[in-house]
PDB file of N, CA and C in Angstrom:
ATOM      1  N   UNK A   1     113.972 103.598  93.376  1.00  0.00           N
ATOM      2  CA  UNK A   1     113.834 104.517  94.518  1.00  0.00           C
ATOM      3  C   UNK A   1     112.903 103.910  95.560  1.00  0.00           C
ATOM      4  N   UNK A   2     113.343 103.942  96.855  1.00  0.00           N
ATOM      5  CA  UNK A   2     112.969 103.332  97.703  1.00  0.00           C
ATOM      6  C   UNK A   2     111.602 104.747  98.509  1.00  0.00           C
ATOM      7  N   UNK A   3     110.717 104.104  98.963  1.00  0.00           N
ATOM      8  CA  UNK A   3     109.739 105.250  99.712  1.00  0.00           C
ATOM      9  C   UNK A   3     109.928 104.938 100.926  1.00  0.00           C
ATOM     10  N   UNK A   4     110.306 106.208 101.661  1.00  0.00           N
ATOM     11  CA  UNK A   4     110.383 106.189 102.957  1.00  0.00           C
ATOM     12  C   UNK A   4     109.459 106.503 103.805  1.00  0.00           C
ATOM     13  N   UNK A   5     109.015 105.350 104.671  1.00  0.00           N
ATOM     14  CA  UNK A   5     107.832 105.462 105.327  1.00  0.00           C
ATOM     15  C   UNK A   5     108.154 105.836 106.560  1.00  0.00           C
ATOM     16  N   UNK A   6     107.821 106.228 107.651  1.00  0.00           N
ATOM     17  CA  UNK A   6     107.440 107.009 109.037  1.00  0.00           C
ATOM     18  C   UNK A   6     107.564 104.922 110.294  1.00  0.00           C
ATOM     19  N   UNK A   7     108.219 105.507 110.783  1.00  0.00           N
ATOM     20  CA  UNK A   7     108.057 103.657 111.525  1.00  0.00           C
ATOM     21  C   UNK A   7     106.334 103.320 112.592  1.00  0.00           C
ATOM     22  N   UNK A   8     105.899 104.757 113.063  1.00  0.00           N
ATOM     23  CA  UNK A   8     104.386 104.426 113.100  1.00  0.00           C
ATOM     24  C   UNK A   8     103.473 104.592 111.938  1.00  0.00           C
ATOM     25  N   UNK A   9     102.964 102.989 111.819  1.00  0.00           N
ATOM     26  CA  UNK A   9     102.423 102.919 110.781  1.00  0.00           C
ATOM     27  C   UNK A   9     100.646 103.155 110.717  1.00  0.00           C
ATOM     28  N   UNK A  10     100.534 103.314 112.233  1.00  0.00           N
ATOM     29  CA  UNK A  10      99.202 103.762 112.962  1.00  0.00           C
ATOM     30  C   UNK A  10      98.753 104.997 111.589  1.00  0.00           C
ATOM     31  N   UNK A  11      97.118 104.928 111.212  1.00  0.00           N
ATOM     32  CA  UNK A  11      96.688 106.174 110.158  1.00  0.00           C
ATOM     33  C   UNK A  11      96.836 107.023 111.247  1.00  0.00           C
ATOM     34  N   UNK A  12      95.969 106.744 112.441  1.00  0.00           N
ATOM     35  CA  UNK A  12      95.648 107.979 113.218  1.00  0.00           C
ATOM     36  C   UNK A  12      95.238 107.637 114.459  1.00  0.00           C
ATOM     37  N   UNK A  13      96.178 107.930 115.813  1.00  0.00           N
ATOM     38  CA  UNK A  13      95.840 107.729 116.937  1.00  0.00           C
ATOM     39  C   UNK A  13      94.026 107.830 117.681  1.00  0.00           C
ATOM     40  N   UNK A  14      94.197 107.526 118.612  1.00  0.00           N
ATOM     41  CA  UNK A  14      92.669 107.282 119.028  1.00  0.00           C
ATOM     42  C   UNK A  14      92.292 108.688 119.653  1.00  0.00           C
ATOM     43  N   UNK A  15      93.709 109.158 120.293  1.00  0.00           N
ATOM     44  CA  UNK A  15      93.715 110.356 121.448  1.00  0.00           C
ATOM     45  C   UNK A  15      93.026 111.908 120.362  1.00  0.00           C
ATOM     46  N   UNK A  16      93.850 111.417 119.091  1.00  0.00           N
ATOM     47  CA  UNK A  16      93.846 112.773 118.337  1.00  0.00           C
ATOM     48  C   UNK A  16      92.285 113.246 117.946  1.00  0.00           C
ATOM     49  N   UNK A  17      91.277 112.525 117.937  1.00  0.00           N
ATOM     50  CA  UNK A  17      89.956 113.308 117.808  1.00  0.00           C
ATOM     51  C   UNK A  17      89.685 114.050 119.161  1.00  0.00           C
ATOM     52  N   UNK A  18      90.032 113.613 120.107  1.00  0.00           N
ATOM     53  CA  UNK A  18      89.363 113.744 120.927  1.00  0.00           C
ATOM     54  C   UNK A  18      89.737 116.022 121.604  1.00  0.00           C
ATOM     55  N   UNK A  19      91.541 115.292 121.325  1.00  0.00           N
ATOM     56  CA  UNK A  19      91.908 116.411 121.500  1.00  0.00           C
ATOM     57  C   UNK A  19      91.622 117.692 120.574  1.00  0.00           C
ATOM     58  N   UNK A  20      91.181 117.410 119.123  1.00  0.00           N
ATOM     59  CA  UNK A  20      90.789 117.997 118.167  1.00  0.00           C
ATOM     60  C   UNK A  20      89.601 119.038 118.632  1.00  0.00           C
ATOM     61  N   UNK A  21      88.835 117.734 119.290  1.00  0.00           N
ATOM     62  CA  UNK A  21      87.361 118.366 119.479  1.00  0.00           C
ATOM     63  C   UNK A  21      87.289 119.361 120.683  1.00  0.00           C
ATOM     64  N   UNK A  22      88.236 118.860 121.544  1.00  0.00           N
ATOM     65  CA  UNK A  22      88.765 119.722 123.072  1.00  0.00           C
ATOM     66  C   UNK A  22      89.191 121.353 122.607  1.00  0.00           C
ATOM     67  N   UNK A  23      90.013 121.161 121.444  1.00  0.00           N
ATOM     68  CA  UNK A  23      90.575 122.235 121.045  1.00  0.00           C
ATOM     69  C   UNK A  23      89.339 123.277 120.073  1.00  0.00           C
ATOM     70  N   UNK A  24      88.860 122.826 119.416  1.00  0.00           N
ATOM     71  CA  UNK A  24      87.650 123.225 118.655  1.00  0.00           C
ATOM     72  C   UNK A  24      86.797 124.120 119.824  1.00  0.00           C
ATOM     73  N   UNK A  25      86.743 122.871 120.845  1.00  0.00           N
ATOM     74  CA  UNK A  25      85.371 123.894 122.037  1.00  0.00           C
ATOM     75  C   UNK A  25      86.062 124.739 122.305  1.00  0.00           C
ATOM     76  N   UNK A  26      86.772 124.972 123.026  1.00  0.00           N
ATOM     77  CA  UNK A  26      87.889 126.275 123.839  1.00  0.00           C
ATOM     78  C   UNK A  26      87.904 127.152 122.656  1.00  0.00           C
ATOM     79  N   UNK A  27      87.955 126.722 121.670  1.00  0.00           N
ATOM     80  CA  UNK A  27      88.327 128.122 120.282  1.00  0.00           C
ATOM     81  C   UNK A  27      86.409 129.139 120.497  1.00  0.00           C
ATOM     82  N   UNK A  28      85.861 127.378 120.282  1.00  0.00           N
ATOM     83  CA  UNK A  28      84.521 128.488 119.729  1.00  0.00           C
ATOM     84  C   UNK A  28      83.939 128.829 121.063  1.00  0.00           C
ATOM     85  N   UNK A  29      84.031 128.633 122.324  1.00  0.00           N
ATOM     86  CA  UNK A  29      83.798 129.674 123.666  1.00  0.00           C
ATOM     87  C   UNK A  29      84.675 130.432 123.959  1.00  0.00           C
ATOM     88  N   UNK A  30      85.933 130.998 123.450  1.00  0.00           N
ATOM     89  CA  UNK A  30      86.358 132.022 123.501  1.00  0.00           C
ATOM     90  C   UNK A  30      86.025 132.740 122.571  1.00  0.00           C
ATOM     91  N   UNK A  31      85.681 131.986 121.376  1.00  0.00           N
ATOM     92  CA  UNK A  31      85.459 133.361 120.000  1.00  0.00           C
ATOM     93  C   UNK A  31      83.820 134.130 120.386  1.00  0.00           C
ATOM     94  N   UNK A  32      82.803 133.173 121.405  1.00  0.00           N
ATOM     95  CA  UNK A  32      81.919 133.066 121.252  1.00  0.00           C
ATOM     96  C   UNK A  32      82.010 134.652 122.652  1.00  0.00           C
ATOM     97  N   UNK A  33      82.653 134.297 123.570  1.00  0.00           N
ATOM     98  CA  UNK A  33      82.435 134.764 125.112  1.00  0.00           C
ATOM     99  C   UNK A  33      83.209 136.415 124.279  1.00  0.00           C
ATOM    100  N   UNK A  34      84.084 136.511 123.444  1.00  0.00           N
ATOM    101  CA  UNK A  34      84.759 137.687 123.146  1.00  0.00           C
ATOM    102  C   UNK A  34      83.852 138.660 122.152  1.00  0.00           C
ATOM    103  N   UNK A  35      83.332 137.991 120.966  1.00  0.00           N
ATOM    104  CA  UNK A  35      81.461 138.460 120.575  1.00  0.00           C
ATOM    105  C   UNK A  35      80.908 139.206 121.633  1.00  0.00           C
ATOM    106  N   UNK A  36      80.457 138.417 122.525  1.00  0.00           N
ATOM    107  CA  UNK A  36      79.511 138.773 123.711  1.00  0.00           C
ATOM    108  C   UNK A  36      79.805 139.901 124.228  1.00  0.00           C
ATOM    109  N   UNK A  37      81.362 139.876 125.023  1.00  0.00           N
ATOM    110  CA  UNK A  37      81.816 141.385 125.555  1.00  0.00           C
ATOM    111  C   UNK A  37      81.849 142.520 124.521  1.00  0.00           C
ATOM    112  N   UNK A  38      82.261 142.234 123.248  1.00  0.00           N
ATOM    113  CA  UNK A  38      82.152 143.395 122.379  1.00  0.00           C
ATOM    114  C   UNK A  38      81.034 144.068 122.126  1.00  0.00           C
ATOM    115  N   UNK A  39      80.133 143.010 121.975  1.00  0.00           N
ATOM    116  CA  UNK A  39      78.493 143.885 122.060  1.00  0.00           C
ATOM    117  C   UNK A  39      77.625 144.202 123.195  1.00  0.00           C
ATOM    118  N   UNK A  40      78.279 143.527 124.423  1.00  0.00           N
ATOM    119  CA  UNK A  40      78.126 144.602 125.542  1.00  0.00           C
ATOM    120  C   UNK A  40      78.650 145.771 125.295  1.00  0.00           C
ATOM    121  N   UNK A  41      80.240 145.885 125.138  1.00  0.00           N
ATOM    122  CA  UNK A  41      80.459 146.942 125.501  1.00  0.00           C
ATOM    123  C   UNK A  41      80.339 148.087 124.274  1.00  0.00           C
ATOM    124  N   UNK A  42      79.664 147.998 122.970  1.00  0.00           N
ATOM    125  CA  UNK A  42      79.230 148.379 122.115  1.00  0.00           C
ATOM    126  C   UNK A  42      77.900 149.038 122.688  1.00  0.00           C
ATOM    127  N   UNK A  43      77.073 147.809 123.161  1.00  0.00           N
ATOM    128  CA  UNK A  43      75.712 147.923 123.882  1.00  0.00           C
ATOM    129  C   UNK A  43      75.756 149.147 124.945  1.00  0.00           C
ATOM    130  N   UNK A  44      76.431 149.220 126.002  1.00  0.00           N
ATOM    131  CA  UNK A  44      76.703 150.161 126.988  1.00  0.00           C
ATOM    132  C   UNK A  44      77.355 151.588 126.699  1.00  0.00           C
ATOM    133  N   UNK A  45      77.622 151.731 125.260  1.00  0.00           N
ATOM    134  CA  UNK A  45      78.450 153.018 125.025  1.00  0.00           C
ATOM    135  C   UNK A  45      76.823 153.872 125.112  1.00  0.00           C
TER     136      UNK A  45
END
């Protein structure tokens, strides 16, 4: 049985941390900024 490999043999592009980490920030300042309004508006009731 033959193993079939993928024809990029690259482990892991150069671009993909970067975008990882791009994606990571935007998650945790929205999870962070949506916190915030809830306990304002928790705060203000």
């Amino acid at each position: 049985m033959q193993s079939v490999r993928p024809e990029n043999a690259d482990p892991i592009p150069l671009r993909q941390p970067q975008q990882g980490i791009g994606t990571m920030m935007i998650r945790f300042i929205g999870i962070l900024a949506a916190a915030t309004i809830v306990l304002v508006l928790i705060w203000n009731r």
